[in-house]
ModelCIF file with pLDDT and N, C-alpha, C, O atoms, coordinates in Angstrom:
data_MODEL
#
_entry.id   MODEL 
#
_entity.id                         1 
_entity.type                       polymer 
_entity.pdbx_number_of_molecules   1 
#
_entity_poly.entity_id                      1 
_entity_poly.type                           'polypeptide(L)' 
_entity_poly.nstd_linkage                   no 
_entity_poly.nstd_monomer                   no 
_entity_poly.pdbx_seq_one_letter_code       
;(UNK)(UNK)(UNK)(UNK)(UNK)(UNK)(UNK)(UNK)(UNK)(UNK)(UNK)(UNK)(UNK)(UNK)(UNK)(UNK)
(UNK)(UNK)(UNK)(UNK)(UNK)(UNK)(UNK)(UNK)(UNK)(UNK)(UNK)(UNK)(UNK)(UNK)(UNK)(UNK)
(UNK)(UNK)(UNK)(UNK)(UNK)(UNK)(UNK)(UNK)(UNK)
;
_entity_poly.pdbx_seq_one_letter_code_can   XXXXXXXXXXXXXXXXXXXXXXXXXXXXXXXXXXXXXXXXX 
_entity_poly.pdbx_strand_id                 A 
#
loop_
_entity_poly_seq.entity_id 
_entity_poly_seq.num 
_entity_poly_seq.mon_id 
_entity_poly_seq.hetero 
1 1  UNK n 
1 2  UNK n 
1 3  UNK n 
1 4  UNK n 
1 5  UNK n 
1 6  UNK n 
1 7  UNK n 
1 8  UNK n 
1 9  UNK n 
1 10 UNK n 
1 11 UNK n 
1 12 UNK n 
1 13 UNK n 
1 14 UNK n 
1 15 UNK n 
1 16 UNK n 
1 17 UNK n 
1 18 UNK n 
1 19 UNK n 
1 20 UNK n 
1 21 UNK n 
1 22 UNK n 
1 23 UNK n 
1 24 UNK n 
1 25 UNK n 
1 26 UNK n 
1 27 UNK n 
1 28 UNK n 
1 29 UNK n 
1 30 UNK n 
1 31 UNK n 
1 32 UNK n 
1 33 UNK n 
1 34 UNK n 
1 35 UNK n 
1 36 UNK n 
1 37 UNK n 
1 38 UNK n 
1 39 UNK n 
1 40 UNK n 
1 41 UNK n 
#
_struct_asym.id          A 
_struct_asym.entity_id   1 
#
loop_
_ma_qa_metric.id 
_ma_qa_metric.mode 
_ma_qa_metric.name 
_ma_qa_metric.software_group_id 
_ma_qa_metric.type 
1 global pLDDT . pLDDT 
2 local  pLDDT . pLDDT 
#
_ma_qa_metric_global.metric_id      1 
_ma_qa_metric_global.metric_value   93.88 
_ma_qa_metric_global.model_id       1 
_ma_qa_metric_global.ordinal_id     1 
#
loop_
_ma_qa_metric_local.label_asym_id 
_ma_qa_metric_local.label_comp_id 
_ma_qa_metric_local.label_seq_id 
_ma_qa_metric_local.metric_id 
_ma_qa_metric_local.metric_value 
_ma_qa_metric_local.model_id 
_ma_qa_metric_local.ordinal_id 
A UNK 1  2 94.00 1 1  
A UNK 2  2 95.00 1 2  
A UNK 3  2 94.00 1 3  
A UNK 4  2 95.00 1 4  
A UNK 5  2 95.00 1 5  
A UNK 6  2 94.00 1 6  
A UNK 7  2 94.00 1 7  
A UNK 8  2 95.00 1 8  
A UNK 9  2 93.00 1 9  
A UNK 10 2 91.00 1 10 
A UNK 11 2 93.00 1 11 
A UNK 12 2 95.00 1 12 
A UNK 13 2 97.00 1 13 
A UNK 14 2 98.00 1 14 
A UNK 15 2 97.00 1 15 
A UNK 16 2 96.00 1 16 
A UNK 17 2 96.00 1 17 
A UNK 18 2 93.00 1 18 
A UNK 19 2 93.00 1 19 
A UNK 20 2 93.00 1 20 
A UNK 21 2 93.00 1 21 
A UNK 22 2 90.00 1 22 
A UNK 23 2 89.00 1 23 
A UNK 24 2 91.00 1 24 
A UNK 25 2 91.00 1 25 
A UNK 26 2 91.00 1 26 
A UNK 27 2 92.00 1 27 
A UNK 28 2 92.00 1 28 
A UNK 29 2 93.00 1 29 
A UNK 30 2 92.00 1 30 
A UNK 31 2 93.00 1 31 
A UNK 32 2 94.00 1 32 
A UNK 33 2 95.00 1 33 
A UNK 34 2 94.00 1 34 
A UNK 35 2 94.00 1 35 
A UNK 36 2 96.00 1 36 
A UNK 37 2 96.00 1 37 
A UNK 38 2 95.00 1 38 
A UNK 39 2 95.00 1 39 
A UNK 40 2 96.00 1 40 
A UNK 41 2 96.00 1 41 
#
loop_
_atom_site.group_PDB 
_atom_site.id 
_atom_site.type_symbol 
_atom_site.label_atom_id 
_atom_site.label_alt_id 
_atom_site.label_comp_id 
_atom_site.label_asym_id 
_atom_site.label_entity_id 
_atom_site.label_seq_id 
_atom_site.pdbx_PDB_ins_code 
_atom_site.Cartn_x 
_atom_site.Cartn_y 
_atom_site.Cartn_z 
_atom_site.occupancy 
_atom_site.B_iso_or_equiv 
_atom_site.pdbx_formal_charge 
_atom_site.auth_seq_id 
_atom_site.auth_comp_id 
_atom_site.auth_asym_id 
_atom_site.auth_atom_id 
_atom_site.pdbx_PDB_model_num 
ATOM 1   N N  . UNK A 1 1  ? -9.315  -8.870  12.293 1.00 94.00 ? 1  UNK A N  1 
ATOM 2   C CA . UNK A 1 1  ? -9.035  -7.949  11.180 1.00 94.00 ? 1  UNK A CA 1 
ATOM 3   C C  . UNK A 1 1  ? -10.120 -6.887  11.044 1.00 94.00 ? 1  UNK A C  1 
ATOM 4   O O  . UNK A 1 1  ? -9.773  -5.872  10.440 1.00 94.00 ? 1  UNK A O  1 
ATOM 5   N N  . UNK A 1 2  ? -11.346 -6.939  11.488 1.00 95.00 ? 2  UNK A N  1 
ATOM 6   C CA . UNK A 1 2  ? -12.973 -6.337  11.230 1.00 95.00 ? 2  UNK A CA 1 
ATOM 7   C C  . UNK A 1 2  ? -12.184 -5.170  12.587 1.00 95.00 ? 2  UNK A C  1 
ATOM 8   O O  . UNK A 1 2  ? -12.360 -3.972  12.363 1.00 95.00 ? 2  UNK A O  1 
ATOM 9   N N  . UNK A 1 3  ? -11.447 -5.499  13.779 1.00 94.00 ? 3  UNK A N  1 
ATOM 10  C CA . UNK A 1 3  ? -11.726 -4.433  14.316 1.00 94.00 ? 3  UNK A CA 1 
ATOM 11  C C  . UNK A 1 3  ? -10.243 -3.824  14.541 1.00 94.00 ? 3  UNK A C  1 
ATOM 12  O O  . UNK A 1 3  ? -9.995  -3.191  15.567 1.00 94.00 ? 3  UNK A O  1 
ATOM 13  N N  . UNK A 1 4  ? -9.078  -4.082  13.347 1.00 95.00 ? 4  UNK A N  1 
ATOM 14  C CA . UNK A 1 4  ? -8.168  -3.519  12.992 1.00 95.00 ? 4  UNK A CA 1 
ATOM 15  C C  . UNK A 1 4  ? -8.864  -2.608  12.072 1.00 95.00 ? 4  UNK A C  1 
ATOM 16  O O  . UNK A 1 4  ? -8.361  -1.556  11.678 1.00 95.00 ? 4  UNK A O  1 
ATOM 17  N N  . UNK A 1 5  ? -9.402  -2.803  11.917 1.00 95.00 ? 5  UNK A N  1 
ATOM 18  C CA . UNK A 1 5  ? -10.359 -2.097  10.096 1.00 95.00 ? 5  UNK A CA 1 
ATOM 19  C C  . UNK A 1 5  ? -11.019 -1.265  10.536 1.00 95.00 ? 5  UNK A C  1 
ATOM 20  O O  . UNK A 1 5  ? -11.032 -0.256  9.831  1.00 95.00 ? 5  UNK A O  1 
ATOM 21  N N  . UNK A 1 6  ? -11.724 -1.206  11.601 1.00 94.00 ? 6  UNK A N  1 
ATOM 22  C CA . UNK A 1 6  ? -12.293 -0.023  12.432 1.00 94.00 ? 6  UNK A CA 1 
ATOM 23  C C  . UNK A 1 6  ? -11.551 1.088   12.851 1.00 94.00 ? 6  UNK A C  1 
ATOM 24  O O  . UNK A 1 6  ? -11.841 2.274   12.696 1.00 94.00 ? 6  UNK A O  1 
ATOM 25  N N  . UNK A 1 7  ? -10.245 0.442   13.574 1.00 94.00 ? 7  UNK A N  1 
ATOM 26  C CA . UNK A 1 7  ? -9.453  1.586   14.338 1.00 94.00 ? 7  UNK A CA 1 
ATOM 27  C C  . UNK A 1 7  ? -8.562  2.501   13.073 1.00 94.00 ? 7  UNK A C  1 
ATOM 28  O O  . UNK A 1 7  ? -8.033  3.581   13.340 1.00 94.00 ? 7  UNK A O  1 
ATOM 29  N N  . UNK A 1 8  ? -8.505  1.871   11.684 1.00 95.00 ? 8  UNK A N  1 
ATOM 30  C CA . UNK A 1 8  ? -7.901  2.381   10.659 1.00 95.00 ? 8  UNK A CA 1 
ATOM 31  C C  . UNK A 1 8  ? -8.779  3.541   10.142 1.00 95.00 ? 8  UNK A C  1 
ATOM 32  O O  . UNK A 1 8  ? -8.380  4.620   9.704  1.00 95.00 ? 8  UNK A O  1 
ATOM 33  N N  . UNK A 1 9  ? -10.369 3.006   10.311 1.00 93.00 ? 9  UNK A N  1 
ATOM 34  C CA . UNK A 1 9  ? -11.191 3.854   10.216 1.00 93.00 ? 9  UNK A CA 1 
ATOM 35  C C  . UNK A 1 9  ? -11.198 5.467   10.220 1.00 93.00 ? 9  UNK A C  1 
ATOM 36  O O  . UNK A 1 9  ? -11.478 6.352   9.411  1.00 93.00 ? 9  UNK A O  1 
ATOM 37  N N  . UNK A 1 10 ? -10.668 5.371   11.778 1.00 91.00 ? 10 UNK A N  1 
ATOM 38  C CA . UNK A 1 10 ? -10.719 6.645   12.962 1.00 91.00 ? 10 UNK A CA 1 
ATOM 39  C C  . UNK A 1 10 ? -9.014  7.659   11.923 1.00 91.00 ? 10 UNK A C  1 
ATOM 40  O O  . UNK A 1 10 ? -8.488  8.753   12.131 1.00 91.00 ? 10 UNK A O  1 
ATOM 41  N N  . UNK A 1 11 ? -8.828  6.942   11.248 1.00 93.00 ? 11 UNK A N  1 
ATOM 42  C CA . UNK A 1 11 ? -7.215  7.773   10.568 1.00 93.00 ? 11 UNK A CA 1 
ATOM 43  C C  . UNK A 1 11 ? -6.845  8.389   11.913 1.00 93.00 ? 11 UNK A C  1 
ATOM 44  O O  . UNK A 1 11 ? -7.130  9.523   12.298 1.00 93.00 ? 11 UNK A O  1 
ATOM 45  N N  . UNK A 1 12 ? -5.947  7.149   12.763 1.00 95.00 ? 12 UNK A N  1 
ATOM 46  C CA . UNK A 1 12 ? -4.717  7.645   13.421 1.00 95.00 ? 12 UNK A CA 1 
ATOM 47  C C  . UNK A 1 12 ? -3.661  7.809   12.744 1.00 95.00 ? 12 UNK A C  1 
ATOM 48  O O  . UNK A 1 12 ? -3.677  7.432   11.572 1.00 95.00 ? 12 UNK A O  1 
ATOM 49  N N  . UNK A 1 13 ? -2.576  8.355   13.245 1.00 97.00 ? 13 UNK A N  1 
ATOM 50  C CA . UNK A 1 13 ? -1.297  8.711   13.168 1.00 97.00 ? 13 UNK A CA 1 
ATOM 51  C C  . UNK A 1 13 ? -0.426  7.448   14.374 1.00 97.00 ? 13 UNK A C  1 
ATOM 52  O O  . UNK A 1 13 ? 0.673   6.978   14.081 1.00 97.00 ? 13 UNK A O  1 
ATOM 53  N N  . UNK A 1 14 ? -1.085  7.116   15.544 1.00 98.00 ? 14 UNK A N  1 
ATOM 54  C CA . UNK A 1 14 ? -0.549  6.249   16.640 1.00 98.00 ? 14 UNK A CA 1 
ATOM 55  C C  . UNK A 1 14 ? -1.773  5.190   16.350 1.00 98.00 ? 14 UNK A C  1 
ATOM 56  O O  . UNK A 1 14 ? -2.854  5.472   15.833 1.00 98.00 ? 14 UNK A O  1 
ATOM 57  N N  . UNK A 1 15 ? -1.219  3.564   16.932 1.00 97.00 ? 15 UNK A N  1 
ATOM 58  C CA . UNK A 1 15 ? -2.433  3.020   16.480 1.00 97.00 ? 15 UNK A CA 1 
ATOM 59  C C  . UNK A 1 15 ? -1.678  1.824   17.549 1.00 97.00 ? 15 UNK A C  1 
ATOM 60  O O  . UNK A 1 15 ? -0.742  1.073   17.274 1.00 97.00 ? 15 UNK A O  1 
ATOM 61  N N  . UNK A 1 16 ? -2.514  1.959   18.965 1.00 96.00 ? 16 UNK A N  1 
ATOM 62  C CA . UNK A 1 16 ? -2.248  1.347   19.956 1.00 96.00 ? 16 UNK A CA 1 
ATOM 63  C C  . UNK A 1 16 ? -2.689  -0.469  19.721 1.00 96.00 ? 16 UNK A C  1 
ATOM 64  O O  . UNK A 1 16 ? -3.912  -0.612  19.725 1.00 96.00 ? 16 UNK A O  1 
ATOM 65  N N  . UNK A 1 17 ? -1.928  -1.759  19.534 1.00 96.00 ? 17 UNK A N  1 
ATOM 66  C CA . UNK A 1 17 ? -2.595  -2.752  19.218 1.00 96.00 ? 17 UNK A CA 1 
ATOM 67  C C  . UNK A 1 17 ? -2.571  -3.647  20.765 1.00 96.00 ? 17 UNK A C  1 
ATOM 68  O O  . UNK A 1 17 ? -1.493  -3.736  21.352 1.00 96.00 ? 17 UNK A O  1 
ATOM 69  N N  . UNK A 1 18 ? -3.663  -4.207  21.286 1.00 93.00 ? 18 UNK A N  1 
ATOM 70  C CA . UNK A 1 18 ? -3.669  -4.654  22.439 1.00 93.00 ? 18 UNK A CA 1 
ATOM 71  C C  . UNK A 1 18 ? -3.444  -6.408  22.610 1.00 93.00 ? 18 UNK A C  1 
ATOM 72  O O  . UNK A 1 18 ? -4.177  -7.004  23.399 1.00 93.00 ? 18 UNK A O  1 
ATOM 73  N N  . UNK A 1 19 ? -2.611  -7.009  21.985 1.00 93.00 ? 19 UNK A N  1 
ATOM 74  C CA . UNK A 1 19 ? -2.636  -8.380  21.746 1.00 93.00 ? 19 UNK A CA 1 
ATOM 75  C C  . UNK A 1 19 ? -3.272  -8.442  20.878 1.00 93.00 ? 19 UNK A C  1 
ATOM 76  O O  . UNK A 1 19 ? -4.483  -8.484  21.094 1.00 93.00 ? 19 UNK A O  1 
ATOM 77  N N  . UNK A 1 20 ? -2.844  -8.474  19.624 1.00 93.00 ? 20 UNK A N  1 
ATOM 78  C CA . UNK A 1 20 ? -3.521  -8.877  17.909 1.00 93.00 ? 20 UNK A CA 1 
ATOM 79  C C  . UNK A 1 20 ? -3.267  -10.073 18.196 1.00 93.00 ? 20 UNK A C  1 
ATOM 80  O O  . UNK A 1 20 ? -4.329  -10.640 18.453 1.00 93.00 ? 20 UNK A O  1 
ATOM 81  N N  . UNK A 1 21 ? -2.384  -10.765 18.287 1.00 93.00 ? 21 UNK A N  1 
ATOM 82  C CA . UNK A 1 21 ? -2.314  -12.230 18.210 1.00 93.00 ? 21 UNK A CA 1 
ATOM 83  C C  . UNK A 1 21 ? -2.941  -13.246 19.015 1.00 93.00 ? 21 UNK A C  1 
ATOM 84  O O  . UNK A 1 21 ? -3.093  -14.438 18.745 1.00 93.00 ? 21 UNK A O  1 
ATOM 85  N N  . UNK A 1 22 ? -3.307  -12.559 20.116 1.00 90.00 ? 22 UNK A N  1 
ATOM 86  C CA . UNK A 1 22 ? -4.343  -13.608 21.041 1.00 90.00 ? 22 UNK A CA 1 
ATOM 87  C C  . UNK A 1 22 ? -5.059  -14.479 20.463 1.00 90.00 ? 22 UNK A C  1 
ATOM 88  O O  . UNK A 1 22 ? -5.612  -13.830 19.575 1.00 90.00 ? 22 UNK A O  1 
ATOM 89  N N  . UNK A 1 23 ? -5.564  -15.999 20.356 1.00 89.00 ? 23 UNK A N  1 
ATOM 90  C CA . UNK A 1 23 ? -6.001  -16.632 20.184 1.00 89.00 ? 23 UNK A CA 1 
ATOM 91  C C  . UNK A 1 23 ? -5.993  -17.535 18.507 1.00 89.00 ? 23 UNK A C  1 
ATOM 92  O O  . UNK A 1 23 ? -6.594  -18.535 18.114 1.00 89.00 ? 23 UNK A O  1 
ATOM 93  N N  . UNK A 1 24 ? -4.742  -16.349 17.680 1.00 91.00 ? 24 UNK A N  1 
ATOM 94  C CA . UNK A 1 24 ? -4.389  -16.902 16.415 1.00 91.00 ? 24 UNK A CA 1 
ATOM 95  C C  . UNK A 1 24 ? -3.741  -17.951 16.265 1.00 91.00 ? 24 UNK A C  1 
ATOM 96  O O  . UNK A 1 24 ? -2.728  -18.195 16.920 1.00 91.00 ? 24 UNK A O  1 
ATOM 97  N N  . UNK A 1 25 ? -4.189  -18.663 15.453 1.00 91.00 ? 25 UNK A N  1 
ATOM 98  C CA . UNK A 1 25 ? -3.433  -19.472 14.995 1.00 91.00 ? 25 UNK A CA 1 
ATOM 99  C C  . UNK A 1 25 ? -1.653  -19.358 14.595 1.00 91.00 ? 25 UNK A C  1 
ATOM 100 O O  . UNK A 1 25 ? -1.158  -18.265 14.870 1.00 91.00 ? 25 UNK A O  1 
ATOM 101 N N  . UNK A 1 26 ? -0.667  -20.453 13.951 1.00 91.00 ? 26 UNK A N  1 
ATOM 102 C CA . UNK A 1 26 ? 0.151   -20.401 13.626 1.00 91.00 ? 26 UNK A CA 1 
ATOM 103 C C  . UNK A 1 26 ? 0.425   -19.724 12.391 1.00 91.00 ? 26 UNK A C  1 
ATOM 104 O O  . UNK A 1 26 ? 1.417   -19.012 12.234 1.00 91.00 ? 26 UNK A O  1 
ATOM 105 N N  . UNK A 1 27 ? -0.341  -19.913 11.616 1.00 92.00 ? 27 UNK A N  1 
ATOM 106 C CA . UNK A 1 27 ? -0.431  -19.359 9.962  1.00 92.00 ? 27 UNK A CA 1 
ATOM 107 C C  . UNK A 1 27 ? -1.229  -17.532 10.144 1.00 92.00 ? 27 UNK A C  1 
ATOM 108 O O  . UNK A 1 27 ? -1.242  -16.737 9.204  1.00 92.00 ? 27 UNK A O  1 
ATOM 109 N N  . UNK A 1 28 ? -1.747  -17.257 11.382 1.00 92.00 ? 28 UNK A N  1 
ATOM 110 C CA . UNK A 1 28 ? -3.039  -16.414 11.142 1.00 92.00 ? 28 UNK A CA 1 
ATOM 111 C C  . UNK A 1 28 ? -1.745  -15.381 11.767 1.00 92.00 ? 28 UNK A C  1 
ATOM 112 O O  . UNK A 1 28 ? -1.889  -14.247 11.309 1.00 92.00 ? 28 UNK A O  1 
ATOM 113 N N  . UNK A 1 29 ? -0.388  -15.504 12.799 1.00 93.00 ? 29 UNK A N  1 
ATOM 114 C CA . UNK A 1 29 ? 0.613   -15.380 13.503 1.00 93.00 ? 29 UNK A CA 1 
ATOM 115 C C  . UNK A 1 29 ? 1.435   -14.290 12.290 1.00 93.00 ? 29 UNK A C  1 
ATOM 116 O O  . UNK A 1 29 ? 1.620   -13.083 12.141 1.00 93.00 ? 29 UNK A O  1 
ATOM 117 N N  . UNK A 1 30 ? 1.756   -15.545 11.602 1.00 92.00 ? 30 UNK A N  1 
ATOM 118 C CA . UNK A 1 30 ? 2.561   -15.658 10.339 1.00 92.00 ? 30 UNK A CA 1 
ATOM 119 C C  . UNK A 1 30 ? 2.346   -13.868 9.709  1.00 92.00 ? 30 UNK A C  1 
ATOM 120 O O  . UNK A 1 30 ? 3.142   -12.935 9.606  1.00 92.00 ? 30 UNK A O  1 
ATOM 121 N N  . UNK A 1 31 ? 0.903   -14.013 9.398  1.00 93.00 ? 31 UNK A N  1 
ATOM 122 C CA . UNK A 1 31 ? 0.474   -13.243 8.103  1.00 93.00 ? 31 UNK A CA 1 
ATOM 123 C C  . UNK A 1 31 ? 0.370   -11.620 9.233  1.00 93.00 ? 31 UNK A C  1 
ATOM 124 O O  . UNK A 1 31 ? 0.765   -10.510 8.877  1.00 93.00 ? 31 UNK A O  1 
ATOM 125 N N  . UNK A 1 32 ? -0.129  -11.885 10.294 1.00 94.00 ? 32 UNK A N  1 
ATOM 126 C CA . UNK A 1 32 ? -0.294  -10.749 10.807 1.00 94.00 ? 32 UNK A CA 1 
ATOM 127 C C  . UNK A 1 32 ? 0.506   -10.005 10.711 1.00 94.00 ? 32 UNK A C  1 
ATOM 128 O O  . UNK A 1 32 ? 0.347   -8.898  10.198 1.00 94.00 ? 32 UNK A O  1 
ATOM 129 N N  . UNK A 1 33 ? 2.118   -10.663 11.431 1.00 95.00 ? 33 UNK A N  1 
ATOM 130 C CA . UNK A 1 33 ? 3.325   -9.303  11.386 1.00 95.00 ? 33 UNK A CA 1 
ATOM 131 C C  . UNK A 1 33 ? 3.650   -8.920  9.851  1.00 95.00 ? 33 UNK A C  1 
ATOM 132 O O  . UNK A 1 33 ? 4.438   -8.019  9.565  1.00 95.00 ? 33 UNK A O  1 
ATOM 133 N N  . UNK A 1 34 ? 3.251   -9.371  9.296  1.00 94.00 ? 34 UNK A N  1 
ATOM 134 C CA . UNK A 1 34 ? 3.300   -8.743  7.133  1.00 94.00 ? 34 UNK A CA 1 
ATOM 135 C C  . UNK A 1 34 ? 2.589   -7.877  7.239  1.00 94.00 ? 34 UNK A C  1 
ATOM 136 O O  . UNK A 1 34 ? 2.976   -6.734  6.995  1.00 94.00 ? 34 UNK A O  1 
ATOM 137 N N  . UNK A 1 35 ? 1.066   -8.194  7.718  1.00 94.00 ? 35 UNK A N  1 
ATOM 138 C CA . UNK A 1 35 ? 0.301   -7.334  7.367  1.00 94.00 ? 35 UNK A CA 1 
ATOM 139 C C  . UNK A 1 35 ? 0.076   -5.913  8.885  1.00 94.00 ? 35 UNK A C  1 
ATOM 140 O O  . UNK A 1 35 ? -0.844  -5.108  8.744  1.00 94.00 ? 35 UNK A O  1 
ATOM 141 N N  . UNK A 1 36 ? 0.685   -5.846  9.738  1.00 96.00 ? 36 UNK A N  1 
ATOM 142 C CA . UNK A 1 36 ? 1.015   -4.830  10.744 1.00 96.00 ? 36 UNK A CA 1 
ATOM 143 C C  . UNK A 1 36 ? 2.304   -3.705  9.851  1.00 96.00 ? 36 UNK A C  1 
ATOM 144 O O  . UNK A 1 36 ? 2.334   -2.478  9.766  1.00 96.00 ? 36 UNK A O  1 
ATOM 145 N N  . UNK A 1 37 ? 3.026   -4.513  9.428  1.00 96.00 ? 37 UNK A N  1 
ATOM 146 C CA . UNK A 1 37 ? 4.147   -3.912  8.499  1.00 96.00 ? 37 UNK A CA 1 
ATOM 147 C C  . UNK A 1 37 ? 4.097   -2.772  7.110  1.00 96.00 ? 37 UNK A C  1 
ATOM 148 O O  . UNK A 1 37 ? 4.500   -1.649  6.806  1.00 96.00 ? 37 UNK A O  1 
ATOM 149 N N  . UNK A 1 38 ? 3.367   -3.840  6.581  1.00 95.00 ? 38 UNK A N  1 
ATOM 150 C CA . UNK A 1 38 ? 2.278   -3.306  5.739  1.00 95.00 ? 38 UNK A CA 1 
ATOM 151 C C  . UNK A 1 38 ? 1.208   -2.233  5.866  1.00 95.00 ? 38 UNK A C  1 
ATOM 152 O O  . UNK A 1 38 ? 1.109   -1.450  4.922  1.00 95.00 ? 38 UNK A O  1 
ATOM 153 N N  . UNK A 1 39 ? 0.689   -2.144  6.531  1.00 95.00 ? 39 UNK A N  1 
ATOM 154 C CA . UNK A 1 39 ? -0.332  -1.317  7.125  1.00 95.00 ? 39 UNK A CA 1 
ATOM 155 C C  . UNK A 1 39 ? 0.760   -0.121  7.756  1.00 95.00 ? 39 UNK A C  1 
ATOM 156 O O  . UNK A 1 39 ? 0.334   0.967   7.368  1.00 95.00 ? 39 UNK A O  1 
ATOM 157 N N  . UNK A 1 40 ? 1.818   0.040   8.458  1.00 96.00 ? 40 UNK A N  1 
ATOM 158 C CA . UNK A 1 40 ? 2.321   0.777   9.275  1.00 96.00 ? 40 UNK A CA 1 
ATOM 159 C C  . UNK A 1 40 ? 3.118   1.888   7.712  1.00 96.00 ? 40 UNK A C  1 
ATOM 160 O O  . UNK A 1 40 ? 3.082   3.113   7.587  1.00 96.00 ? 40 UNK A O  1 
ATOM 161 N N  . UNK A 1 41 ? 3.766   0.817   6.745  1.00 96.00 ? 41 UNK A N  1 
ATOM 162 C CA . UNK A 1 41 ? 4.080   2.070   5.110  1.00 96.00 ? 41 UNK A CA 1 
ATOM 163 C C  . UNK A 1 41 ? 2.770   2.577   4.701  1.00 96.00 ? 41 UNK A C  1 
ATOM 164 O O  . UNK A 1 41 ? 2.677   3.347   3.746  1.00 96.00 ? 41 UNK A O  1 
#
């Protein structure tokens, strides 16, 4: 999330994600695509 928070930083318009989910958990899975969704309105 620290280096989703970075690239939000930079205020793109395109916001290339390279495997967010790598190494997450089931619950950590869960919350991400809410909060990709979220972040994208």
């Amino acid at each position: 999330r620290v280096e989703l928070a970075r690239a939000l930083a930079a205020e793109p318009r395109l916001l290339l994600l390279d495997e967010p989910a790598s190494g997450l958990n089931h619950e950590e899975v869960e919350a991400l695509g809410g909060l990709i969704r979220s972040l994208r309105e």
